[in-house]
PDB file of N, CA and C in Angstrom:
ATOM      1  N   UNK A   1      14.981  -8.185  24.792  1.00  0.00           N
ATOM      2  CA  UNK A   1      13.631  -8.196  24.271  1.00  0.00           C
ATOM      3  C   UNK A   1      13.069  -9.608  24.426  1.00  0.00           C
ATOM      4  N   UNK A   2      11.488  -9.653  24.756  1.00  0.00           N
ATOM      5  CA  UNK A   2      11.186 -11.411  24.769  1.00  0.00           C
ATOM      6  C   UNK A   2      10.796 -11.949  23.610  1.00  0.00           C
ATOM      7  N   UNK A   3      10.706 -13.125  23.764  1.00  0.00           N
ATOM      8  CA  UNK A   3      10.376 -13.570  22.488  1.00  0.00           C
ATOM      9  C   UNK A   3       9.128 -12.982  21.934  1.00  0.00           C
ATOM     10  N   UNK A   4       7.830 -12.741  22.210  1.00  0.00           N
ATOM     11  CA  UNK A   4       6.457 -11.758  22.179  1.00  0.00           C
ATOM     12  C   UNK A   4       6.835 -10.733  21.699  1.00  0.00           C
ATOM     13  N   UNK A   5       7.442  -9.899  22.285  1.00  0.00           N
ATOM     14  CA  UNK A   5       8.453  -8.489  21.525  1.00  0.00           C
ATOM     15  C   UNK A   5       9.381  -8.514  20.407  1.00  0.00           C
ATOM     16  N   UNK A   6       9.383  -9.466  20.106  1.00  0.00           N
ATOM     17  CA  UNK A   6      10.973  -9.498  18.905  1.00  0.00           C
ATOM     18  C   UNK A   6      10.040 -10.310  17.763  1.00  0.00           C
ATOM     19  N   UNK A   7       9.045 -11.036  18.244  1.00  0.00           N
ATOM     20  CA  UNK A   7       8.254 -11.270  17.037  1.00  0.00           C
ATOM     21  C   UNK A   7       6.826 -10.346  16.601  1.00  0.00           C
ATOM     22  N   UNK A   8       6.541  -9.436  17.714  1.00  0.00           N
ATOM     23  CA  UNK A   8       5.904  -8.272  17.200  1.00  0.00           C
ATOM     24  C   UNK A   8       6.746  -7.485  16.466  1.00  0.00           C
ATOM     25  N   UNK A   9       7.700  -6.934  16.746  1.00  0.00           N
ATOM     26  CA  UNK A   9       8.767  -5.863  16.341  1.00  0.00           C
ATOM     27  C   UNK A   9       8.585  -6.486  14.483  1.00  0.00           C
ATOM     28  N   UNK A  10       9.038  -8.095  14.458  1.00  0.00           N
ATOM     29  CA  UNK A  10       8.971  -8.658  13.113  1.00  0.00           C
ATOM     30  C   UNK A  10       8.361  -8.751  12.013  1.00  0.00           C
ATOM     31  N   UNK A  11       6.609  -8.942  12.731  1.00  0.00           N
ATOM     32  CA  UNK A  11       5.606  -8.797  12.152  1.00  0.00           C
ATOM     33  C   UNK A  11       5.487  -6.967  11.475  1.00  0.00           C
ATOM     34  N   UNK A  12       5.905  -6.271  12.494  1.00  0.00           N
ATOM     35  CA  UNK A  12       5.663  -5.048  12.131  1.00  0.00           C
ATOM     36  C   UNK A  12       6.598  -4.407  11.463  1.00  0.00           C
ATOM     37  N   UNK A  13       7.973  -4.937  11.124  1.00  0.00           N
ATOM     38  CA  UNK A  13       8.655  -4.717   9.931  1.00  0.00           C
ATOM     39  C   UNK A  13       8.351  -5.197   8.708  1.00  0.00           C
ATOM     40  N   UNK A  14       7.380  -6.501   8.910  1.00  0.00           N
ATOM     41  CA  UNK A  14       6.876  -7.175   7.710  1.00  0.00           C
ATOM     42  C   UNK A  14       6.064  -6.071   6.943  1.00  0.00           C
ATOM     43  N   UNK A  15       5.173  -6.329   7.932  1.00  0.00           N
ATOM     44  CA  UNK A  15       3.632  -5.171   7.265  1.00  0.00           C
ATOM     45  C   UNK A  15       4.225  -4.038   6.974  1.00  0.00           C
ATOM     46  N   UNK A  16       5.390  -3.589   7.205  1.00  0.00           N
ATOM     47  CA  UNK A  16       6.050  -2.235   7.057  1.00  0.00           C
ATOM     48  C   UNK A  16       6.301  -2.531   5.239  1.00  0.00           C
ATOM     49  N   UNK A  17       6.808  -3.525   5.200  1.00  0.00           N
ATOM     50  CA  UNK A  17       7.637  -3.623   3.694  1.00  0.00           C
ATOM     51  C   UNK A  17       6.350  -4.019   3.370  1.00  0.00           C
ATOM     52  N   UNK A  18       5.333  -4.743   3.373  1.00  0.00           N
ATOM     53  CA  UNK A  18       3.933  -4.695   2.869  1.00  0.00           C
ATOM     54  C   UNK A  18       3.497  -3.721   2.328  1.00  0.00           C
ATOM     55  N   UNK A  19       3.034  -2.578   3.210  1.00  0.00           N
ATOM     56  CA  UNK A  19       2.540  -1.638   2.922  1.00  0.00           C
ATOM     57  C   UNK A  19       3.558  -0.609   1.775  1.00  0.00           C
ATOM     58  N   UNK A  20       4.732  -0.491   1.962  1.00  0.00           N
ATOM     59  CA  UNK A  20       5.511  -0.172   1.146  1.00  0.00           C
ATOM     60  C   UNK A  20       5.710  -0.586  -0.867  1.00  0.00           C
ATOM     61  N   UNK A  21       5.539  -1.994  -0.634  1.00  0.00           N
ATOM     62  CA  UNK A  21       4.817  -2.461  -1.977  1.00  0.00           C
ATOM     63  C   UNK A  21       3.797  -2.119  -2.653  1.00  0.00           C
ATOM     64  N   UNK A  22       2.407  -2.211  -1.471  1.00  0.00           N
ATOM     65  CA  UNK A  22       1.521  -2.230  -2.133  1.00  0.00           C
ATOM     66  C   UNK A  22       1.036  -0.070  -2.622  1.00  0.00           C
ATOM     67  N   UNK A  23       2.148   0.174  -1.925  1.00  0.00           N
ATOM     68  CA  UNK A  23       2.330   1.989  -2.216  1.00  0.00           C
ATOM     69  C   UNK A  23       2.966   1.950  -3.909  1.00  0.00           C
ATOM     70  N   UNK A  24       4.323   1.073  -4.053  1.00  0.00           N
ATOM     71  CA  UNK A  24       4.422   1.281  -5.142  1.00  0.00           C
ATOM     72  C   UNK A  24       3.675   0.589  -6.597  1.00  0.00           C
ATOM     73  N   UNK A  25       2.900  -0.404  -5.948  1.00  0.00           N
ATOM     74  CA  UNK A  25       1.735  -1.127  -6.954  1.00  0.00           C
ATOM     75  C   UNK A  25       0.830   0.243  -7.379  1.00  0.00           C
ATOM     76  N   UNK A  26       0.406   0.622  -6.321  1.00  0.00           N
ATOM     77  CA  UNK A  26      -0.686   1.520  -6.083  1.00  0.00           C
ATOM     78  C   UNK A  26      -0.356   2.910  -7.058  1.00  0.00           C
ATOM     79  N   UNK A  27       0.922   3.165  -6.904  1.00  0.00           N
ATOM     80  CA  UNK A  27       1.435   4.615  -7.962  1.00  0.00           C
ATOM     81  C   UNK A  27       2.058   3.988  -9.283  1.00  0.00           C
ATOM     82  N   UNK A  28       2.328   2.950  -9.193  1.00  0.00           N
ATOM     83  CA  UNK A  28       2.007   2.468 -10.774  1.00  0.00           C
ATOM     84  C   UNK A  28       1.274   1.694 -11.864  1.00  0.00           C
ATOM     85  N   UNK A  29      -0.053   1.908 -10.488  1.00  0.00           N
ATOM     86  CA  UNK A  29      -0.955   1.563 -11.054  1.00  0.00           C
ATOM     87  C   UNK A  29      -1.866   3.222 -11.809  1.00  0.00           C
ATOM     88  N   UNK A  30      -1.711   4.211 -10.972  1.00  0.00           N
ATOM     89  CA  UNK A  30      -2.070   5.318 -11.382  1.00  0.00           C
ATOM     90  C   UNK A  30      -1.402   5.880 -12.283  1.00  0.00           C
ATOM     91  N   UNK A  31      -0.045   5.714 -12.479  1.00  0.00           N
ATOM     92  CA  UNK A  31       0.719   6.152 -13.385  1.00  0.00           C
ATOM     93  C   UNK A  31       0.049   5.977 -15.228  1.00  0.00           C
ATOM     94  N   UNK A  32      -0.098   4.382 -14.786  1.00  0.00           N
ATOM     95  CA  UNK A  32      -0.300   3.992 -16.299  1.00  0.00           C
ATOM     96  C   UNK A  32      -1.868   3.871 -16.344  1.00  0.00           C
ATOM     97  N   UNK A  33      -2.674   4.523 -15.283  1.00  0.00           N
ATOM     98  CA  UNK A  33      -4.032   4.854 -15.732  1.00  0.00           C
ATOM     99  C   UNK A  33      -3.722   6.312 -16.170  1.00  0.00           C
ATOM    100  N   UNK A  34      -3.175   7.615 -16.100  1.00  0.00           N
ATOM    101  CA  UNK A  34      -2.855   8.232 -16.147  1.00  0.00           C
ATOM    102  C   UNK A  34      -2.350   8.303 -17.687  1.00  0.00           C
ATOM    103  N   UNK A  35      -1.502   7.503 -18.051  1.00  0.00           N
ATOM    104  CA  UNK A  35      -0.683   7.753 -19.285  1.00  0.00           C
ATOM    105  C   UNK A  35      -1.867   7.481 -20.263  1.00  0.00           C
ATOM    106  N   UNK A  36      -2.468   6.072 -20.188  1.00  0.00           N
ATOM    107  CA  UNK A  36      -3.851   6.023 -21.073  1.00  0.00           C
ATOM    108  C   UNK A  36      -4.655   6.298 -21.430  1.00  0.00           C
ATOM    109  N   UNK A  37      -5.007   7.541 -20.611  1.00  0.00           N
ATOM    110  CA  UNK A  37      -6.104   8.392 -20.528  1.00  0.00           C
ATOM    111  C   UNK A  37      -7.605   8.005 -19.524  1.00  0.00           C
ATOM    112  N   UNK A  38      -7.617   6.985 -19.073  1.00  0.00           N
ATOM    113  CA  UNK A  38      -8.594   6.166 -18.322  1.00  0.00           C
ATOM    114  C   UNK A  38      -8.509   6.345 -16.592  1.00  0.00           C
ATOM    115  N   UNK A  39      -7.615   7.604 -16.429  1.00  0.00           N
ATOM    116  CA  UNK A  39      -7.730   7.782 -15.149  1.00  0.00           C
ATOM    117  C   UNK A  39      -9.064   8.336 -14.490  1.00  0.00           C
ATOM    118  N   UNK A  40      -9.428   8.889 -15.019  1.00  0.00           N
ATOM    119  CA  UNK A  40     -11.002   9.827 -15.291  1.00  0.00           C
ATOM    120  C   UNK A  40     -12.287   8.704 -15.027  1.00  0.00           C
ATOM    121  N   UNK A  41     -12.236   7.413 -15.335  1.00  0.00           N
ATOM    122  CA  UNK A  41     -13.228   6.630 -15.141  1.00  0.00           C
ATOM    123  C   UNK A  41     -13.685   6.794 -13.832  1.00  0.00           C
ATOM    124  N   UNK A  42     -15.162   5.770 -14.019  1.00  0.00           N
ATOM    125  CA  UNK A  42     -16.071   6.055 -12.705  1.00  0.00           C
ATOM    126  C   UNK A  42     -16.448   4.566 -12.097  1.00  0.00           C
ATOM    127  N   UNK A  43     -15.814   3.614 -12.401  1.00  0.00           N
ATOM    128  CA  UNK A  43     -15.416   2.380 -11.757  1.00  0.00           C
ATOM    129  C   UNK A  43     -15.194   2.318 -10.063  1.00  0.00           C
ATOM    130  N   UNK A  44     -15.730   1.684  -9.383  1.00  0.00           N
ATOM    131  CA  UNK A  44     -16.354   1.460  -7.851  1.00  0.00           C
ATOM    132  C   UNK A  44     -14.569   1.277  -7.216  1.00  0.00           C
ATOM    133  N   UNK A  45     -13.791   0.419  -8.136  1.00  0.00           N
ATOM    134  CA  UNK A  45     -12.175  -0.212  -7.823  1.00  0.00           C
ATOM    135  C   UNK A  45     -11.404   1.352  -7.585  1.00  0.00           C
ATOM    136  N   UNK A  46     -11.920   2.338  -8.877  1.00  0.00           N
ATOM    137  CA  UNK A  46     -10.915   3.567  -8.718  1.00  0.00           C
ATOM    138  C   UNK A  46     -11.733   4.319  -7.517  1.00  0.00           C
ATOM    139  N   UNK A  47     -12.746   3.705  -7.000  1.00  0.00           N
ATOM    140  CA  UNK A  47     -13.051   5.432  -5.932  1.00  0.00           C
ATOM    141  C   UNK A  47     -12.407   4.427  -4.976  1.00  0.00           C
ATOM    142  N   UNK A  48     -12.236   3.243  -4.574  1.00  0.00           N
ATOM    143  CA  UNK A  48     -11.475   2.708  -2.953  1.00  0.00           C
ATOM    144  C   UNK A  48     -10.725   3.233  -3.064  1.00  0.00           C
ATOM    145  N   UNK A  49     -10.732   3.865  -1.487  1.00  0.00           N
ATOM    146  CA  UNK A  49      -9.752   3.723  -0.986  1.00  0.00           C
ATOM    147  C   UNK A  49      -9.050   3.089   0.080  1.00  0.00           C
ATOM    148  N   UNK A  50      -6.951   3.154   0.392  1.00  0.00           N
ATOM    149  CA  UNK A  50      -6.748   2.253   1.134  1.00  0.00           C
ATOM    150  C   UNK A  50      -6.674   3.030   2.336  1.00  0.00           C
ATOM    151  N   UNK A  51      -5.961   2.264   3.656  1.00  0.00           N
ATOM    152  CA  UNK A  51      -6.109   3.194   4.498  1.00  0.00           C
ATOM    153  C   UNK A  51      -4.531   3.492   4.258  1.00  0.00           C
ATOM    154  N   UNK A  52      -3.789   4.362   4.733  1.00  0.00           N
ATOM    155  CA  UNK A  52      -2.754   5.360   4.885  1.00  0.00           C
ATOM    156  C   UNK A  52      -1.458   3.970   5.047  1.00  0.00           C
ATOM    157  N   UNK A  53      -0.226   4.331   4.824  1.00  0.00           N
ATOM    158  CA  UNK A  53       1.059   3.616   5.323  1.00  0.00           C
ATOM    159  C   UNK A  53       0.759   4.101   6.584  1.00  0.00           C
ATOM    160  N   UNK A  54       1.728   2.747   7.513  1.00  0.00           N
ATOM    161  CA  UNK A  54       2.079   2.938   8.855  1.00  0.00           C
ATOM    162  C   UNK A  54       3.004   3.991   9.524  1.00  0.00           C
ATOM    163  N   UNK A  55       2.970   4.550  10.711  1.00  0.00           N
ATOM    164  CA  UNK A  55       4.260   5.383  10.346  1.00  0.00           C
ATOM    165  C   UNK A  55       5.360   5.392  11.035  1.00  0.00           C
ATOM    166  N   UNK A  56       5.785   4.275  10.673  1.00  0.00           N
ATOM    167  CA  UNK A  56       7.450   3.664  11.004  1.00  0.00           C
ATOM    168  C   UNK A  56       8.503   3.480  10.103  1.00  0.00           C
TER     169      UNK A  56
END
């Protein structure tokens, strides 16, 4: 592999475990809107959305 390839490959294991975090931020962040009762709000933050995990 060249060096260009083995540090793409890197980057894209990075963003892999990135996106993987910010999945479990993301479901426990709903969790404990959920438990509080405040999941239901109409706040601009709860309608974003992200785009999808990668799929590797």
């Amino acid at each position: 592999m060249t060096d260009g390839a083995e540090r793409e490959a890197a980057l894209l294991c990075e963003l892999s475990v990135l996106y993987a975090k910010r999945n479990q931020v993301q479901e426990k962040r709903v969790r404990a809107e959920q438990e509080s009762g405040s999941a239901h709000g109409d706040s601009d933050a709860e309608k974003t959305e992200l785009p999808p995990p990668l799929p590797f």
